[in-house]
Protein backbone atom coordinates (compact mmCIF):
# COMPACT_ATOMS: atom_id res chain seq x y z
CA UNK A 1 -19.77 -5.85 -18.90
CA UNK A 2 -22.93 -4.59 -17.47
CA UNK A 3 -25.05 -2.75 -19.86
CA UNK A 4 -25.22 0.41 -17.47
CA UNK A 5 -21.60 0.68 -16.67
CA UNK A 6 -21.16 0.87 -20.55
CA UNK A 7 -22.46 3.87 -20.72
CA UNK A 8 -20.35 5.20 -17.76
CA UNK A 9 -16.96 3.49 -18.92
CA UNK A 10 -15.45 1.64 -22.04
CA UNK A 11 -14.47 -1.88 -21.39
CA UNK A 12 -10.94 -1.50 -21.94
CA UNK A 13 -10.58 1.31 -19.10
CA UNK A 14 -12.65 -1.48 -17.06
CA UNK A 15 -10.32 -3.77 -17.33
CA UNK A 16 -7.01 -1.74 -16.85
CA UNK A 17 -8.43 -0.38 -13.26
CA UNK A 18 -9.44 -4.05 -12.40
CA UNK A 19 -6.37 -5.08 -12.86
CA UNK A 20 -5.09 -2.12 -11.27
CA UNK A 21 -6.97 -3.22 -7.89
CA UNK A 22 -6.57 -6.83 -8.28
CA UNK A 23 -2.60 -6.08 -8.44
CA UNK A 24 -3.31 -4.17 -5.16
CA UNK A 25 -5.26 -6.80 -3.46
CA UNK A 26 -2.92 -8.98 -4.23
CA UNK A 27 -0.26 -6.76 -2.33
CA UNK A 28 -2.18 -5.80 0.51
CA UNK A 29 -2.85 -9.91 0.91
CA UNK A 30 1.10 -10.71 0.43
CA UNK A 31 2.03 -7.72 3.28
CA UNK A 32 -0.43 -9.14 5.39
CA UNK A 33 1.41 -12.56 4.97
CA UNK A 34 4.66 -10.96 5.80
CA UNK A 35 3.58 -9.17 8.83
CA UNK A 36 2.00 -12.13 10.45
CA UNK A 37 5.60 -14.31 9.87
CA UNK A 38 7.31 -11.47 11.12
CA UNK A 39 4.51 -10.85 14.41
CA UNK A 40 4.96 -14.46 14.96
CA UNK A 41 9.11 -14.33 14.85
CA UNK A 42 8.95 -11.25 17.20
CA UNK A 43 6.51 -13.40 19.52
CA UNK A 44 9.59 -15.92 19.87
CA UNK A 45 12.36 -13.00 20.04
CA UNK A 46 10.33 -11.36 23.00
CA UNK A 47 9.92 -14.49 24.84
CA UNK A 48 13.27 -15.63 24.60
CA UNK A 49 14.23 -11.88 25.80
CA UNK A 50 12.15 -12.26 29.04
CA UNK A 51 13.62 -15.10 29.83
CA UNK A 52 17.04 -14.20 29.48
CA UNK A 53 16.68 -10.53 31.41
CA UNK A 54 14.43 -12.76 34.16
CA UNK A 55 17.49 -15.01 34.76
CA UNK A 56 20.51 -12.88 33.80
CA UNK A 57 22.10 -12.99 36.73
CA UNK A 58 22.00 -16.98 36.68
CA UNK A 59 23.17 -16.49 32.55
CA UNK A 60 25.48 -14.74 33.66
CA UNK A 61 27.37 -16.66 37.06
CA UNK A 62 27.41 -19.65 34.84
CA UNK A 63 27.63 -18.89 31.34
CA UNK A 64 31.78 -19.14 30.02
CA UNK A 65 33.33 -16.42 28.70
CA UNK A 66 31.81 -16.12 25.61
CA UNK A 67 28.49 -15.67 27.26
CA UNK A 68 29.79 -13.27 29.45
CA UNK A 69 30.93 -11.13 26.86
CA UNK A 70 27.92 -11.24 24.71
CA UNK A 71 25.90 -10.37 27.58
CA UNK A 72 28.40 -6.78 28.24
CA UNK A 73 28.81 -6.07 24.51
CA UNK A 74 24.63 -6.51 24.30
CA UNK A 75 24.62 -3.46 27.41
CA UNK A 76 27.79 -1.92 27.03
CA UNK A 77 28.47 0.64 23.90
CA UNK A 78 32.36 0.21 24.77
CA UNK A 79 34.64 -2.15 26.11
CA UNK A 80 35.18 -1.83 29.79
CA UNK A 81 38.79 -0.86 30.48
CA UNK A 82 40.85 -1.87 33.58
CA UNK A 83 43.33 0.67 34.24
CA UNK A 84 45.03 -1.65 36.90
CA UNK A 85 43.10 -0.47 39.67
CA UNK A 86 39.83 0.27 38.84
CA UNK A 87 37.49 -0.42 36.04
CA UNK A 88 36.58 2.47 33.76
CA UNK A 89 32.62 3.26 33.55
CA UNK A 90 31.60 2.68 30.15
CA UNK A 91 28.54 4.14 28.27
CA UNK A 92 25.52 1.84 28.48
CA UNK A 93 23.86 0.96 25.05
CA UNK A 94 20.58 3.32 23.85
CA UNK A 95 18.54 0.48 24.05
CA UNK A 96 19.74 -0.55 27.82
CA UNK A 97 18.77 3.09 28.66
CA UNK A 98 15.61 2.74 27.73
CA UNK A 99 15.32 -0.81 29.91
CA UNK A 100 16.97 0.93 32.81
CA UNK A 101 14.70 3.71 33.22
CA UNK A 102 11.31 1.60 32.50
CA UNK A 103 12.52 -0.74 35.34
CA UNK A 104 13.41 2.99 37.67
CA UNK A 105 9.92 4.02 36.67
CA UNK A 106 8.18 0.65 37.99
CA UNK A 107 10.35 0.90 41.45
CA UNK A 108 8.01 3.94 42.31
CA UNK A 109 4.73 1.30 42.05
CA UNK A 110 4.47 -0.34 45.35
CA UNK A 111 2.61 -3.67 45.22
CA UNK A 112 -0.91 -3.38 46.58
CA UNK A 113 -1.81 -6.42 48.81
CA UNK A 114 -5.36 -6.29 48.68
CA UNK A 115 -8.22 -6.05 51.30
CA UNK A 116 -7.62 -7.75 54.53
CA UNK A 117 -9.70 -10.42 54.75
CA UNK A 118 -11.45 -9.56 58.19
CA UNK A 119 -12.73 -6.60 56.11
CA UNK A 120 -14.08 -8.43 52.83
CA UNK A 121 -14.82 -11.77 54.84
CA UNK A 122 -18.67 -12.50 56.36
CA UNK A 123 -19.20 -13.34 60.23
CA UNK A 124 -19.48 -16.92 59.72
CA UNK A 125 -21.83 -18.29 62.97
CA UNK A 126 -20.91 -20.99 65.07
CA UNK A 127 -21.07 -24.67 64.49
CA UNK A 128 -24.23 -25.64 65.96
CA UNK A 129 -26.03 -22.10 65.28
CA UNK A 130 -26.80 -23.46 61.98
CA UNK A 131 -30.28 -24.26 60.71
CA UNK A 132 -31.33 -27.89 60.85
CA UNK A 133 -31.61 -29.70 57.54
CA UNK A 134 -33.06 -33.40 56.90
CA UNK A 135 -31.25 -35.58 55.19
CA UNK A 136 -33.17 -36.93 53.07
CA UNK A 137 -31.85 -39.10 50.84
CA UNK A 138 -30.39 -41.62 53.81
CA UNK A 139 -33.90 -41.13 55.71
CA UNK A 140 -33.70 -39.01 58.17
């Protein structure tokens, strides 16, 4: 140990906080290592996700019954119930809830269309209007 911090701290209480931090890097390196397997998991989860809520209505005209079930019991909290007539309305799922009224709040966006061209676009001249060049790599 260096001759200065000997006269700060004994060598034994030196080596009990080292190992102390090491034990914490060490930690901090394995969380770090979790978090990235679980980031890249999620990345797969999400993506699957979009594309089953961008073509549930295709999932869902020609999945089989099972798939049509998982699909309800995924948005609906109960079972639907047909009372012979009509079908009960069931309680949608918290997390449906929270899709349904992110996809009400993005109805009130409209889509912008940008500039019209005549407005962003330069007068172009007419052909003949322009200025002469030579060509003159073929000679003339």
């Amino acid at each position: 140990m260096d001759k200065l911090l000997e006269e700060v701290i004994d060598n034994e209480t030196y080596k009990k906080h080292n190992e102390n931090i090491d034990f914490e890097i060490n930690n901090k390196k394995q969380k770090l290592i979790n978090i990235s397997d679980y980031q890249k998991d999620l990345a797969k989860h999400i993506e699957f996700g979009l594309k089953l809520i961008q073509n549930l209505d295709t999932f869902f005209i020609q999945g089989d019954i099972q798939i049509k079930n998982k699909l309800l019991s995924s948005i609906l909290d109960e079972k639907m119930e047909f009372d012979g007539v009509k079908y009960r309305t069931p309680k949608f799922k918290e997390s449906f809830g929270y899709i349904y009224k992110k996809i009400n709040e993005l109805q009130h966006y409209e889509n912008k269309t940008g500039d019209k061209i005549s407005d962003v676009s330069r007068l172009v001249l007419e052909m003949g209007l322009e200025p002469i060049r030579t060509l003159l790599f073929i000679g003339f």
